[in-house]
N, C-alpha and C. Protein backbone atom coordinates (compact mmCIF):
# COMPACT_ATOMS: atom_id res chain seq x y z
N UNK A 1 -24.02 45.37 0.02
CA UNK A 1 -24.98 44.41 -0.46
C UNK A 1 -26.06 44.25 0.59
N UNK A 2 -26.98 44.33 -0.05
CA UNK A 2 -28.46 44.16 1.02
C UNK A 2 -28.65 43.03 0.89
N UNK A 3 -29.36 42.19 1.97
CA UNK A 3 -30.13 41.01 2.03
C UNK A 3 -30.71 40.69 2.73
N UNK A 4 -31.96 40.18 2.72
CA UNK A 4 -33.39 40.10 3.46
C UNK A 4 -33.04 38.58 4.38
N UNK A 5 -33.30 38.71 5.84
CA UNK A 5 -33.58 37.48 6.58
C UNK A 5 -34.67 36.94 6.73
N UNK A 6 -34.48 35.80 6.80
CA UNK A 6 -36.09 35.00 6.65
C UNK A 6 -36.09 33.85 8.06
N UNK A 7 -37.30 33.75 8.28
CA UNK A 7 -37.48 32.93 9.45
C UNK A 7 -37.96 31.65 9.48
N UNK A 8 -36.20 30.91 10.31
CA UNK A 8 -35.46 29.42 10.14
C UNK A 8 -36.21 28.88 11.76
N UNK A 9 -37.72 28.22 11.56
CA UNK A 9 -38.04 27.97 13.03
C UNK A 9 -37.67 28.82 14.04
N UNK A 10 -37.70 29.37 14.79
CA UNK A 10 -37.33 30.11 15.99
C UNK A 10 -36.09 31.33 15.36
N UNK A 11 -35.28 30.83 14.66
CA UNK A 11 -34.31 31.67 14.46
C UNK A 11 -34.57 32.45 13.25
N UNK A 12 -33.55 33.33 12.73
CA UNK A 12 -32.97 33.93 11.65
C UNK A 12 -32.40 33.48 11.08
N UNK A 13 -32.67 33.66 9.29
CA UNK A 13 -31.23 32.70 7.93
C UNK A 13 -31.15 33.51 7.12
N UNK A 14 -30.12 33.50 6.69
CA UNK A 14 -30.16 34.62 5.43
C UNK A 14 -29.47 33.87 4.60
N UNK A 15 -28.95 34.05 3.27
CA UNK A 15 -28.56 33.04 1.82
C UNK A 15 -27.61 34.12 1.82
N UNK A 16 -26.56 33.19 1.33
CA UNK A 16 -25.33 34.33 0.96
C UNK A 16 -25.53 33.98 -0.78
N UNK A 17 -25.70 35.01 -1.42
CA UNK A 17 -25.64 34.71 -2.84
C UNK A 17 -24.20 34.27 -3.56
N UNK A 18 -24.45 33.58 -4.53
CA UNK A 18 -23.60 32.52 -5.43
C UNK A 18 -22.29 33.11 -5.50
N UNK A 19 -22.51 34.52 -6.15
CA UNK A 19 -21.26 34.95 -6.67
C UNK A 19 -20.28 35.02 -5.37
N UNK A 20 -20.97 35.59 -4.82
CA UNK A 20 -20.09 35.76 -2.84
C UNK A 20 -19.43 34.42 -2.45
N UNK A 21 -20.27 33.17 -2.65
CA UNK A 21 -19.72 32.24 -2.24
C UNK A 21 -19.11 31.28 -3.15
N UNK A 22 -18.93 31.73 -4.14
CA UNK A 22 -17.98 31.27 -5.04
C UNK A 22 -16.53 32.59 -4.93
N UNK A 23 -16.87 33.46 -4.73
CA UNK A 23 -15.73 34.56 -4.00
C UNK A 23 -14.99 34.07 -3.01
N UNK A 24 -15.87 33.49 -1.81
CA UNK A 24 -15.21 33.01 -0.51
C UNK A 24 -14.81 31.75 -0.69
N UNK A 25 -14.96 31.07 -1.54
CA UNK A 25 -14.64 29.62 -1.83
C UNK A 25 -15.33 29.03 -0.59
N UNK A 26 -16.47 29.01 -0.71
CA UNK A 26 -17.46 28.39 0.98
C UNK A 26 -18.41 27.31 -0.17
N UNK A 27 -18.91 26.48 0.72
CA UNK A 27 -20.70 25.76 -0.19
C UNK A 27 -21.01 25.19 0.77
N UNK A 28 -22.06 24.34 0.81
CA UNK A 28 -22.79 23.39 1.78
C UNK A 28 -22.30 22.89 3.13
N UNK A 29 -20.56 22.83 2.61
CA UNK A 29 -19.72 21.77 3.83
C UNK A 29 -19.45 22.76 4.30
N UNK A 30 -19.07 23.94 3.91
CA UNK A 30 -18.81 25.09 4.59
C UNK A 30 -18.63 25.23 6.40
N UNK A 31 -17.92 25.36 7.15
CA UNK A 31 -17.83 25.67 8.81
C UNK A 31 -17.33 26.94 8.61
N UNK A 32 -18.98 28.18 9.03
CA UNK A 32 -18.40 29.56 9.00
C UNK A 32 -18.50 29.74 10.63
N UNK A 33 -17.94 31.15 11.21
CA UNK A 33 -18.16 31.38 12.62
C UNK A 33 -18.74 33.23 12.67
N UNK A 34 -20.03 33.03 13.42
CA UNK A 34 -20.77 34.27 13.29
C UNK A 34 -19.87 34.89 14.43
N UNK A 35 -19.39 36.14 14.24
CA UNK A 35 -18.93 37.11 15.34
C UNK A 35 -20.16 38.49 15.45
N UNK A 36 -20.30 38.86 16.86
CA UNK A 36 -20.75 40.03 17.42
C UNK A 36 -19.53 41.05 17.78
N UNK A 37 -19.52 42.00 16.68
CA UNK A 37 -18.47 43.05 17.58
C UNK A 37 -18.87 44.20 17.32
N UNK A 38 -19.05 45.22 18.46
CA UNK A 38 -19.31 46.39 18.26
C UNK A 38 -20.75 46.23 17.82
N UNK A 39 -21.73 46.16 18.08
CA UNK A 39 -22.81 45.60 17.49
C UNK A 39 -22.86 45.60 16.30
N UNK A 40 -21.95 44.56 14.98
CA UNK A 40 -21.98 43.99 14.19
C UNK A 40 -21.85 42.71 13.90
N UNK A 41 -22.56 42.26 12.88
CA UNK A 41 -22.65 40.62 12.98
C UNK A 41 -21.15 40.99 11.98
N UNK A 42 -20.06 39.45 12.30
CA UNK A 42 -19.16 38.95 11.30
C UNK A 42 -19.23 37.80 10.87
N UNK A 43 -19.48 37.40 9.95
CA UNK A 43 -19.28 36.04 9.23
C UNK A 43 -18.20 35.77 8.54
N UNK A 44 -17.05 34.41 9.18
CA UNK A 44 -15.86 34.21 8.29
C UNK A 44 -15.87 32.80 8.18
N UNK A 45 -15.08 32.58 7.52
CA UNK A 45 -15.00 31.04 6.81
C UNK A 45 -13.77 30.70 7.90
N UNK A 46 -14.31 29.28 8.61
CA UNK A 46 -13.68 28.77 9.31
C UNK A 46 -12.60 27.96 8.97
N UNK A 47 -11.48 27.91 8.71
CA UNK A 47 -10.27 26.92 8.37
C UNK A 47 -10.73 25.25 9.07
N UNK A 48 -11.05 24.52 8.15
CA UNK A 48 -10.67 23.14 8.51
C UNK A 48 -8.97 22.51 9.60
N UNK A 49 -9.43 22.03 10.19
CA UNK A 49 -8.09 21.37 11.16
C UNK A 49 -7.55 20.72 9.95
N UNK A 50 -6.01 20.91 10.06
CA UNK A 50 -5.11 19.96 9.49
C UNK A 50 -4.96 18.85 9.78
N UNK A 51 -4.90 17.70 8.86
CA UNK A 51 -4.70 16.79 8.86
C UNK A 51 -3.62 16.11 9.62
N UNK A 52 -3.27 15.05 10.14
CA UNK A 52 -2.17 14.29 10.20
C UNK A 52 -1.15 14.28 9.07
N UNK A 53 -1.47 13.55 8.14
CA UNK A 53 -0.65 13.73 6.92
C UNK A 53 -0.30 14.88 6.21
N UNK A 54 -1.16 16.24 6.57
CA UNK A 54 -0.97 17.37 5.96
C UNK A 54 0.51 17.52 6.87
N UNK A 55 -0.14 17.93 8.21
CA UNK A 55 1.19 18.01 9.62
C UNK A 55 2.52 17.08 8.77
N UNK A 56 2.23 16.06 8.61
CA UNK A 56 3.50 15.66 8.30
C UNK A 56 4.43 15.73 7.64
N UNK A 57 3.51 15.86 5.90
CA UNK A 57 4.21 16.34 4.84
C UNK A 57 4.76 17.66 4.95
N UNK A 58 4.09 18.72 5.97
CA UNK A 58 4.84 19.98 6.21
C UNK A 58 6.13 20.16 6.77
N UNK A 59 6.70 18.76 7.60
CA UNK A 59 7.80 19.20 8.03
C UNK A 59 8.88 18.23 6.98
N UNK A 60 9.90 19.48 7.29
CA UNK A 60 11.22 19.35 6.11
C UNK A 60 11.91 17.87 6.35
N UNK A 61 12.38 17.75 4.86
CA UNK A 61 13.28 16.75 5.06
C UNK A 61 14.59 16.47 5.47
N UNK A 62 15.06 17.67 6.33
CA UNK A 62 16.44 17.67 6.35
C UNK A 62 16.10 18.25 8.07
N UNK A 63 14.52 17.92 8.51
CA UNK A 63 14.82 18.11 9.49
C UNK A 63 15.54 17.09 10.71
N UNK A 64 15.83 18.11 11.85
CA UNK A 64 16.47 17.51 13.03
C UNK A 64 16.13 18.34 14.32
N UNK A 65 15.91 16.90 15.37
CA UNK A 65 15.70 17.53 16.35
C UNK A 65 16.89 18.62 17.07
N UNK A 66 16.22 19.33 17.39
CA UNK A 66 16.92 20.32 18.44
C UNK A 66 18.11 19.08 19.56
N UNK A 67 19.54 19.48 19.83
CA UNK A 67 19.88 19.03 20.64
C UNK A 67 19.50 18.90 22.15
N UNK A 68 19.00 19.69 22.73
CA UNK A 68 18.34 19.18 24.63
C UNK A 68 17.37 18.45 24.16
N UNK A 69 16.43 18.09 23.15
CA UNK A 69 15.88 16.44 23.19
C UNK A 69 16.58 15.48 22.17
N UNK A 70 17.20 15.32 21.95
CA UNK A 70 17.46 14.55 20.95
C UNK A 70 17.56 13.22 21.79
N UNK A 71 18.51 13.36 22.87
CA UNK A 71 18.84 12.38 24.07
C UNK A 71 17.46 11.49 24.18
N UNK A 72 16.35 12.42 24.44
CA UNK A 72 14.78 11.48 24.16
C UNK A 72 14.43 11.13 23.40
N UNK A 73 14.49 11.64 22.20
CA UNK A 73 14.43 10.92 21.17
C UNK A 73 14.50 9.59 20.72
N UNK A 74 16.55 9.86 21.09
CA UNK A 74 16.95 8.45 20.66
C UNK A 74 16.85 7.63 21.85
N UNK A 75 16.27 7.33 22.61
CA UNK A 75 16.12 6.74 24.30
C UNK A 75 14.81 5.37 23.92
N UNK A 76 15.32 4.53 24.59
CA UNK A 76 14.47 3.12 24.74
C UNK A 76 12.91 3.60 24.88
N UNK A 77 12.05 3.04 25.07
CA UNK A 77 10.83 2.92 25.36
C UNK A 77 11.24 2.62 27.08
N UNK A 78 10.86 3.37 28.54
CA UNK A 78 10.75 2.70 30.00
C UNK A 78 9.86 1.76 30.54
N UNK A 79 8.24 2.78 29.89
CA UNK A 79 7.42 1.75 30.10
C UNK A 79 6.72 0.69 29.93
N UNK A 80 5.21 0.67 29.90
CA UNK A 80 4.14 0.13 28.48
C UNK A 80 3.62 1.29 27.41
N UNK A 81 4.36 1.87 26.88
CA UNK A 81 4.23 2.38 25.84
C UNK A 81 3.71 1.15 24.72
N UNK A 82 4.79 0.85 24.27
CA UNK A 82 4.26 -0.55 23.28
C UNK A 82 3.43 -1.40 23.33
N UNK A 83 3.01 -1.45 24.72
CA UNK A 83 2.44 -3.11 25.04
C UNK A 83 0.33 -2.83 24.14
């Protein structure tokens, strides 16, 4: 696929057309990351950070800590943790 760059103030922009980015599942909010390799440009769609609640709901319900911490686990608070 060819496509013409056009000039973004000082820099270079180019439009990724519709069908492509309805392919990549990308739009506006999009966080892509340009790579140089081999003298080629790469453009990939950056993964969003997981959530807290994503993290959480991922771990199992039948999980358990490993025994060498568990001892910490179940252990008082020493310091100002709480305060």
């Amino acid at each position: 696929m060819d496509i013409q760059l056009k000039k973004w103030g000082n820099s270079l922009g180019l439009r990724i057309p519709h069908q492509l980015a309805v392919s990549l599942d990308i739009d506006e909010t999009s966080t892509l990351e340009l790579l140089e390799v081999d003298n080629t440009l790469i453009l990939r769609k950056k993964q969003a950070p997981i959530t807290l609640d994503a993290l959480l709901a991922s771990i199992p319900k039948d999980f358990q800590y490993p025994s060498d911490v568990q001892d910490f686990v179940d252990s008082p608070a020493m310091g100002q943790e709480l305060l």
